[in-house]
Protein backbone atom coordinates (compact mmCIF):
# COMPACT_ATOMS: atom_id res chain seq x y z
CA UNK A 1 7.08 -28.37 -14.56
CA UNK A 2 5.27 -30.04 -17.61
CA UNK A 3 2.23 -30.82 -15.10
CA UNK A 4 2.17 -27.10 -14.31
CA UNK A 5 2.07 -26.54 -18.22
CA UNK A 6 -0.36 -29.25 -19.20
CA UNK A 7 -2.71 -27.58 -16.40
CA UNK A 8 -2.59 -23.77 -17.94
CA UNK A 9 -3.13 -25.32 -21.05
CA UNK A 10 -6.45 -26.94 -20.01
CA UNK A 11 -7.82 -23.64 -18.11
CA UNK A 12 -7.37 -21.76 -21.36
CA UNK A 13 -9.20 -24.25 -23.00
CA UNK A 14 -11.97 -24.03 -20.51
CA UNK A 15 -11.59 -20.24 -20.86
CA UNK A 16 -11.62 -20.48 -24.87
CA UNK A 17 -15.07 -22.92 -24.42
CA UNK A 18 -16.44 -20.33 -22.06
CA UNK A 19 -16.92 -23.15 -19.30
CA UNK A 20 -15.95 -20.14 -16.63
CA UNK A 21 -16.84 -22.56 -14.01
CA UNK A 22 -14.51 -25.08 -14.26
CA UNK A 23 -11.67 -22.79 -15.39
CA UNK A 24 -12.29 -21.13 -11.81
CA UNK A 25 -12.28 -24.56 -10.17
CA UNK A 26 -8.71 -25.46 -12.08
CA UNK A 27 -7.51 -21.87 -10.91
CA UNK A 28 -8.04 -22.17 -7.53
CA UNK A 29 -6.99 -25.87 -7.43
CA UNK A 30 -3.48 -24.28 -8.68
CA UNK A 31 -4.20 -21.47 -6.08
CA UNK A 32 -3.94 -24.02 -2.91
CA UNK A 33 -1.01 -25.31 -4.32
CA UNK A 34 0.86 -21.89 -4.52
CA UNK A 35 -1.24 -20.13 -1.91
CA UNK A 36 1.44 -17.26 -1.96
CA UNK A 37 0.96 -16.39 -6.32
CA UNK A 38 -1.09 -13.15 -6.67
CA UNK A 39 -1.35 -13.49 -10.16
CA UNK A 40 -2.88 -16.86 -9.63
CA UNK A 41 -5.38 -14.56 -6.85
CA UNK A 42 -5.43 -12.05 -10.31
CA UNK A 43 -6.57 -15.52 -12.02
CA UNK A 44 -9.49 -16.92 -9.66
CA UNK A 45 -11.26 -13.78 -9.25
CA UNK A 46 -11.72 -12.95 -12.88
CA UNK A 47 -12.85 -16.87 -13.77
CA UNK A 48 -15.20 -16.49 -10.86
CA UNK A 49 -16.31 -12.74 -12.25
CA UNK A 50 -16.57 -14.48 -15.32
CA UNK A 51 -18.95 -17.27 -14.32
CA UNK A 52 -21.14 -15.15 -12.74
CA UNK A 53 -19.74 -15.59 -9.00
CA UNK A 54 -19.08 -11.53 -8.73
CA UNK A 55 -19.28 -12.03 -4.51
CA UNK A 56 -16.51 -14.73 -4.78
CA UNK A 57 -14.63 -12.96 -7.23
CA UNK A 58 -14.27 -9.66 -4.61
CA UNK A 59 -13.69 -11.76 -1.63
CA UNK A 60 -11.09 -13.42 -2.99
CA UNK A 61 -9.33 -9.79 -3.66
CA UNK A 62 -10.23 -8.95 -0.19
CA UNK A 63 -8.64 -12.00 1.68
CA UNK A 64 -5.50 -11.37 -0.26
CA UNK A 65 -5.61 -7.48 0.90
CA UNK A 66 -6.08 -8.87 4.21
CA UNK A 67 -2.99 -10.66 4.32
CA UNK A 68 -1.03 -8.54 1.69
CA UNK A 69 -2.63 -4.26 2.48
CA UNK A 70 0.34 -3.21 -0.31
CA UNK A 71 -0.64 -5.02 -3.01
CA UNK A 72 -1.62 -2.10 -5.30
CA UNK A 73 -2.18 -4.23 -8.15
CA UNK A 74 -4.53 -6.68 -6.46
CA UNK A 75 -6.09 -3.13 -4.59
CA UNK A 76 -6.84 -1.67 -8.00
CA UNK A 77 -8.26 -5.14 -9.33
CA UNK A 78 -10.96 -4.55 -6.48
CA UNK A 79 -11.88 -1.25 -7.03
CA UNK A 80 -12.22 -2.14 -10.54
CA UNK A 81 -14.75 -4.75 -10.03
CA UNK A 82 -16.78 -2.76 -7.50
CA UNK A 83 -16.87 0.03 -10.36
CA UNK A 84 -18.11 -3.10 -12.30
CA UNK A 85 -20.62 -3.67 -9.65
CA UNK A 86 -21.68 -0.50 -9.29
CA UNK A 87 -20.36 -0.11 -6.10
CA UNK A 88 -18.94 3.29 -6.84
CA UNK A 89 -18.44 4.63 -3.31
CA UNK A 90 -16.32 1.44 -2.32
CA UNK A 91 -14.57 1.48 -5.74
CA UNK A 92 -13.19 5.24 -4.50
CA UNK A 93 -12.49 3.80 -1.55
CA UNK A 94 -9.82 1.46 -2.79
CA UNK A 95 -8.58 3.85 -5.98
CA UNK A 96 -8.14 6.73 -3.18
CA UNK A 97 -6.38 4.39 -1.29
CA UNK A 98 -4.17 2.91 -4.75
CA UNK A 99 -3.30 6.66 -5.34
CA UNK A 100 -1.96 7.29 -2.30
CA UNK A 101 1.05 4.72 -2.99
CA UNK A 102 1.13 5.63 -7.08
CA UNK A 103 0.23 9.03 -7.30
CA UNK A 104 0.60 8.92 -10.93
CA UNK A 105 -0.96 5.96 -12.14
CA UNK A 106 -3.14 7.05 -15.12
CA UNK A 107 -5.51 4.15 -14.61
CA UNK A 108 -6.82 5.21 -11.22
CA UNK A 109 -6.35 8.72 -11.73
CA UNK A 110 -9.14 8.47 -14.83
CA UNK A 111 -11.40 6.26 -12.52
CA UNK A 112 -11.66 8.11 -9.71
CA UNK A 113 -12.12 11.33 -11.87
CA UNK A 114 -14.86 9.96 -14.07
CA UNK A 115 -16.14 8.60 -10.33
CA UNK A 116 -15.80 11.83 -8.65
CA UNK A 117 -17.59 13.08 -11.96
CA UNK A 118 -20.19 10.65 -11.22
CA UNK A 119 -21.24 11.63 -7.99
CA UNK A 120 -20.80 15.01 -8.86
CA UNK A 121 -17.89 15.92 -6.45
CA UNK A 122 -16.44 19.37 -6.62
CA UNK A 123 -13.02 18.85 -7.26
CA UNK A 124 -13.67 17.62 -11.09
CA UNK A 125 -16.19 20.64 -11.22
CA UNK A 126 -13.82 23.17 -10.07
CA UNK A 127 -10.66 21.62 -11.58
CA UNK A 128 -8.85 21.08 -8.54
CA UNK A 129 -5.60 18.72 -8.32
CA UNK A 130 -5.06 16.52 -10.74
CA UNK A 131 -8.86 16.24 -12.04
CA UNK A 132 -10.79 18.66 -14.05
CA UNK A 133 -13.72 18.59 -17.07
CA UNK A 134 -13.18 19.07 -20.41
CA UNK A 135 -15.56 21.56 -22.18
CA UNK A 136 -17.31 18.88 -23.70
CA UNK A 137 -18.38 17.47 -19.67
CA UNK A 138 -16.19 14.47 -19.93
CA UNK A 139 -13.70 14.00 -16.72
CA UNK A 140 -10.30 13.93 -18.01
CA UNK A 141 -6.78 13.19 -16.31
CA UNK A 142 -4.80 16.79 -15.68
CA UNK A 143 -1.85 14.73 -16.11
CA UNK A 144 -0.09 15.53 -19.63
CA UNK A 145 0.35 11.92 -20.79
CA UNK A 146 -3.04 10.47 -19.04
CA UNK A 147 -4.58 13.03 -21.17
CA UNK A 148 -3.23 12.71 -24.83
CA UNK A 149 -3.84 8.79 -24.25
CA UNK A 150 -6.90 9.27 -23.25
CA UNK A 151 -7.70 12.38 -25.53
CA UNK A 152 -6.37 9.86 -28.40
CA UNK A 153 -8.27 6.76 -27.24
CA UNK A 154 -11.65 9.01 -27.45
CA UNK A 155 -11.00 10.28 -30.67
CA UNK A 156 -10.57 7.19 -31.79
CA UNK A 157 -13.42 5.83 -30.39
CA UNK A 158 -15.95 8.59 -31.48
CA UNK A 159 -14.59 9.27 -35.17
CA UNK A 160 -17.94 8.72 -36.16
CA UNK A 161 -19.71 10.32 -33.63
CA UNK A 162 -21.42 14.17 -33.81
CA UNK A 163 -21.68 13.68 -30.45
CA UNK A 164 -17.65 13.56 -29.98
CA UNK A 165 -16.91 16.37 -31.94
CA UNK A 166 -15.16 18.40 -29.09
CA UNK A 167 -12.67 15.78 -29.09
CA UNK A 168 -11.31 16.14 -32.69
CA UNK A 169 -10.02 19.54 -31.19
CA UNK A 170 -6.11 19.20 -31.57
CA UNK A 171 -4.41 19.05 -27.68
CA UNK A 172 -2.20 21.42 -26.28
CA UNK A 173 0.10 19.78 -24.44
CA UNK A 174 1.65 22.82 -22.66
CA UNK A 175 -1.50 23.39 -21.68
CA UNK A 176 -1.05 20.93 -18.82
């Protein structure tokens, strides 16, 4: 409808002048009118994350997996912000649980590896499954096209960086 319309017009304008607040507020208004809209769930907790209500933001995600446990998308949004949070042990709680319904979904698999990598767990350190280290100590999907996007996305990223160098090494994909 054009009211519908008008309304996600004004939140991005709220999100364009930063006022995080009241985009949340207009987000959840349009949440209690389509209660059932995870994407509008997807909406409210990054506006709350985003003007500075972290707590809301994650309870939001967690009343939804209450009501909806297969929800892998909203699942992943959670252990993404409690990997914002720092929450790392709850954050592999939720990608471990993600995987376990998309066992190939290069997202979580590079989480929870540069997680495991984190806390020093010895499957990245041995190179067991699907996780492993690259010579260089950086936790990288074994997963062929998780790790040429991710290969690419570092070299990319640390062109001008000494510190990188192991990364300009060309990738074998067969190596996989």
């Amino acid at each position: 409808s054009e009211i519908a319309i008008l309304r996600k017009m004004i939140n991005e304008v709220y999100l364009t002048q930063k006022q995080y607040a009241k985009s949340a507020q207009a987000y959840e208004a349009a949440l209690s009118r389509a209660p059932n809209n995870p994407a509008m769930v997807q909406r409210v907790s990054v506006t709350r994350s985003m003007s500075g209500d972290r707590q809301g933001a994650v309870q939001i995600l967690q009343d939804w997996l209450k009501k909806h446990p297969g929800d892998n998308a909203i699942r992943i949004s959670l252990a993404s912000m409690y990997m914002e949070m720092g929450r790392k042990e709850d954050a592999i709680a939720e990608y471990e649980q993600a995987l376990s319904k998309e066992a190939a979904n290069a997202f979580v698999l590079n989480n929870l590896a540069w997680l495991y990598q984190e806390r020093g767990d010895a499957r990245v350190a041995r190179g067991d499954g699907r996780f492993r280290l690259h010579p260089a100590g950086v936790a990288v999907i074994r997963w062929r096209r998780g790790r040429l996007l991710l290969h690419l996305a570092l070299k990319v990223a640390c062109d001008a960086s000494v510190a990188c160098s192991a990364w300009r090494e060309p990738v074998n994909p067969a190596a996989d």
